[in-house]
Protein backbone atom coordinates (compact mmCIF):
# COMPACT_ATOMS: atom_id res chain seq x y z
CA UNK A 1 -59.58 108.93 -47.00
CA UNK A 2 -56.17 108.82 -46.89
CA UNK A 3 -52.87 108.16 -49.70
CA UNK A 4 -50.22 106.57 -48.80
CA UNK A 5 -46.52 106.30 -50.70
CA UNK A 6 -43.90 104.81 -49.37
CA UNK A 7 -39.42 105.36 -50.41
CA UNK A 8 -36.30 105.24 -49.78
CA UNK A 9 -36.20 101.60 -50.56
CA UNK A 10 -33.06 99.63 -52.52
CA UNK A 11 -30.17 97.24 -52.28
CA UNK A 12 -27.92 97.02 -49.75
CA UNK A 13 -25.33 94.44 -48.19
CA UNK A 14 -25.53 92.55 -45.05
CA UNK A 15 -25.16 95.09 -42.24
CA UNK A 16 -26.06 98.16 -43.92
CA UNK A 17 -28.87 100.66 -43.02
CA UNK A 18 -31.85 102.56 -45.28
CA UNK A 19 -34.69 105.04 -44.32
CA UNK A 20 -38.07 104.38 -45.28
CA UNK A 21 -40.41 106.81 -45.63
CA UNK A 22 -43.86 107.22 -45.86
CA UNK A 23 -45.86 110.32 -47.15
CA UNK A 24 -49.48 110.79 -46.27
CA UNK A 25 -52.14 112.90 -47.86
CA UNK A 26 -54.57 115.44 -46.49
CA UNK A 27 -54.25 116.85 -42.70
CA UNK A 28 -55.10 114.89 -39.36
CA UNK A 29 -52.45 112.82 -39.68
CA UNK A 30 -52.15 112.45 -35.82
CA UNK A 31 -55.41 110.97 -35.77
CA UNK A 32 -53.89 107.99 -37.30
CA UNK A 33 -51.96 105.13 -36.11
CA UNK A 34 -49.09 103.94 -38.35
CA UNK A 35 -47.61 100.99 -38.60
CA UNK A 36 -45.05 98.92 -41.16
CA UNK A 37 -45.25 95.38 -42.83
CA UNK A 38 -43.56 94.02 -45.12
CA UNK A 39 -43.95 91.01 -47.48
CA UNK A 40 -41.19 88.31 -48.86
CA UNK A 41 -41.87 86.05 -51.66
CA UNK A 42 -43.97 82.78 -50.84
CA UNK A 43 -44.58 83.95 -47.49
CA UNK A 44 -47.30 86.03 -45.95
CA UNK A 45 -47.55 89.87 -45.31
CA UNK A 46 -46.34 90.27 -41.87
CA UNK A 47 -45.66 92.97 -38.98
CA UNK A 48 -43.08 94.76 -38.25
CA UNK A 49 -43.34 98.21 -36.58
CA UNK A 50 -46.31 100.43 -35.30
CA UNK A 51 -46.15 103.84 -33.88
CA UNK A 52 -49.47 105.61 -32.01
CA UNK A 53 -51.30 108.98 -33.35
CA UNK A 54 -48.78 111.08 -31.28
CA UNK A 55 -45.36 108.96 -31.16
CA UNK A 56 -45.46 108.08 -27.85
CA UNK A 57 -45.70 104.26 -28.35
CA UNK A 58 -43.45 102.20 -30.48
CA UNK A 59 -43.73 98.47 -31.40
CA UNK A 60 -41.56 95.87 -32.72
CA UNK A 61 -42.06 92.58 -34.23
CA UNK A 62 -38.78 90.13 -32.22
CA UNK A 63 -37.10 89.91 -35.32
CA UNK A 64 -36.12 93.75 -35.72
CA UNK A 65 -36.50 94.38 -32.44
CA UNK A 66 -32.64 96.35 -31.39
CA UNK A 67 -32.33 97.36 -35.61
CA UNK A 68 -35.00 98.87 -36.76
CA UNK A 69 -36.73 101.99 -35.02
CA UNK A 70 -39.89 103.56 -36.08
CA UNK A 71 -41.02 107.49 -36.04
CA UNK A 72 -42.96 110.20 -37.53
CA UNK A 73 -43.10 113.96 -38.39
CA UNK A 74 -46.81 115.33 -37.59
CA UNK A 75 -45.98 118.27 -38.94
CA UNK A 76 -44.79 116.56 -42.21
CA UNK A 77 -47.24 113.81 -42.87
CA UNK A 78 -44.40 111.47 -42.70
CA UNK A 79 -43.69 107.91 -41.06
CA UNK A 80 -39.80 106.58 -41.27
CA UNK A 81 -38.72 103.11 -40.81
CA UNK A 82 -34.78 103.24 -39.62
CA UNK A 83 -33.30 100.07 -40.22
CA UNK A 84 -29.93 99.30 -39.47
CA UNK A 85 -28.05 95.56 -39.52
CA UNK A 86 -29.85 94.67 -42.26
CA UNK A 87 -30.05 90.69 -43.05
CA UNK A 88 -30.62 88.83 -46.27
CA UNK A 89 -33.97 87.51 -44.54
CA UNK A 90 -35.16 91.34 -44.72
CA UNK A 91 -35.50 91.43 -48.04
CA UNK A 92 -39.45 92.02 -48.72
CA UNK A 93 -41.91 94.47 -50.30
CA UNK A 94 -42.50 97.20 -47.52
CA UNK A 95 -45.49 98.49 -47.24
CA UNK A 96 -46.71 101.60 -44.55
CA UNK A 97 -50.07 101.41 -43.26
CA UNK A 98 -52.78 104.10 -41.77
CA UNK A 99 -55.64 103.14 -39.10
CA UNK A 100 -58.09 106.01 -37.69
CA UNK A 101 -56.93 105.60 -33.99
CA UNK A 102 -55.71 102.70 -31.98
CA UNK A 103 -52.71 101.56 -32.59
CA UNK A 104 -52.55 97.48 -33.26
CA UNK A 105 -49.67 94.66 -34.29
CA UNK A 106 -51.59 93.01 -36.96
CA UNK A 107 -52.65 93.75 -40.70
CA UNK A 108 -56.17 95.35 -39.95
CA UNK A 109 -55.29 99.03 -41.38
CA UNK A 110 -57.39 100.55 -43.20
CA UNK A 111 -54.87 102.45 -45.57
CA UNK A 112 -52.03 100.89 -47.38
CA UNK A 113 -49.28 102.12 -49.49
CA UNK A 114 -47.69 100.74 -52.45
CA UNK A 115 -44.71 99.22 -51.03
CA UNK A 116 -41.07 99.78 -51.86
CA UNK A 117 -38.86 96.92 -52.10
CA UNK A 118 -35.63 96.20 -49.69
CA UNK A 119 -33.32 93.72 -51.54
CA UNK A 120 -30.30 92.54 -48.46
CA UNK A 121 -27.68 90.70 -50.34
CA UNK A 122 -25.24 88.35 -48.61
């Protein structure tokens, strides 16, 4: 069982950079792989980052793929999303994500957070 709560998100303009974070309960956390999605009006929840129990393998969905970076803190229970050169068409709910061991770039995690929202003006 694990909890999930994502930060750090807000409003920004074209071109400008947050941090998300993502705290996780309990201990283990390497066990799990992380990932983030993220959710615009009308439109489906969709990848777009995933990082393996250890760090060592990082995934991007083509449209961050150069902007945003993904990482976590083992030792703090903590995923980040970096994103940088933020566009209007980022602007979506984000939600981190927890799955007991294989990484993969699609919704089936197990454990979901309850999103922070990233508002890009123009």
């Amino acid at each position: 069982q694990v909890q999930l709560v994502e930060s750090g998100g807000g409003l920004v303009q074209a071109g400008g950079s947050l941090r998300l974070s993502c705290a996780a309960s309990g201990r283990t956390f390497s066990n799990y792989a992380m990932g983030w999605f993220r959710q615009a009006p009308g439109k489906e929840r969709e990848f777009v980052a995933a990082i393996s129990g250890l760090g060592r393998n990082t995934y991007f969905a083509d449209s961050v793929k150069g902007r945003f970076t993904i990482s976590r803190d083992n030792a703090k229970n903590t995923l980040y999303l970096q994103m940088n050169s933020l566009k209007p068409e980022d602007t979506a709910v984000y939600y981190c994500a927890a799955r007991s061991g294989v990484v993969v770039l699609s919704t089936r995690y197990n454990y979901w957070g309850q999103g922070t929202q990233v508002t890009v003006s123009s």
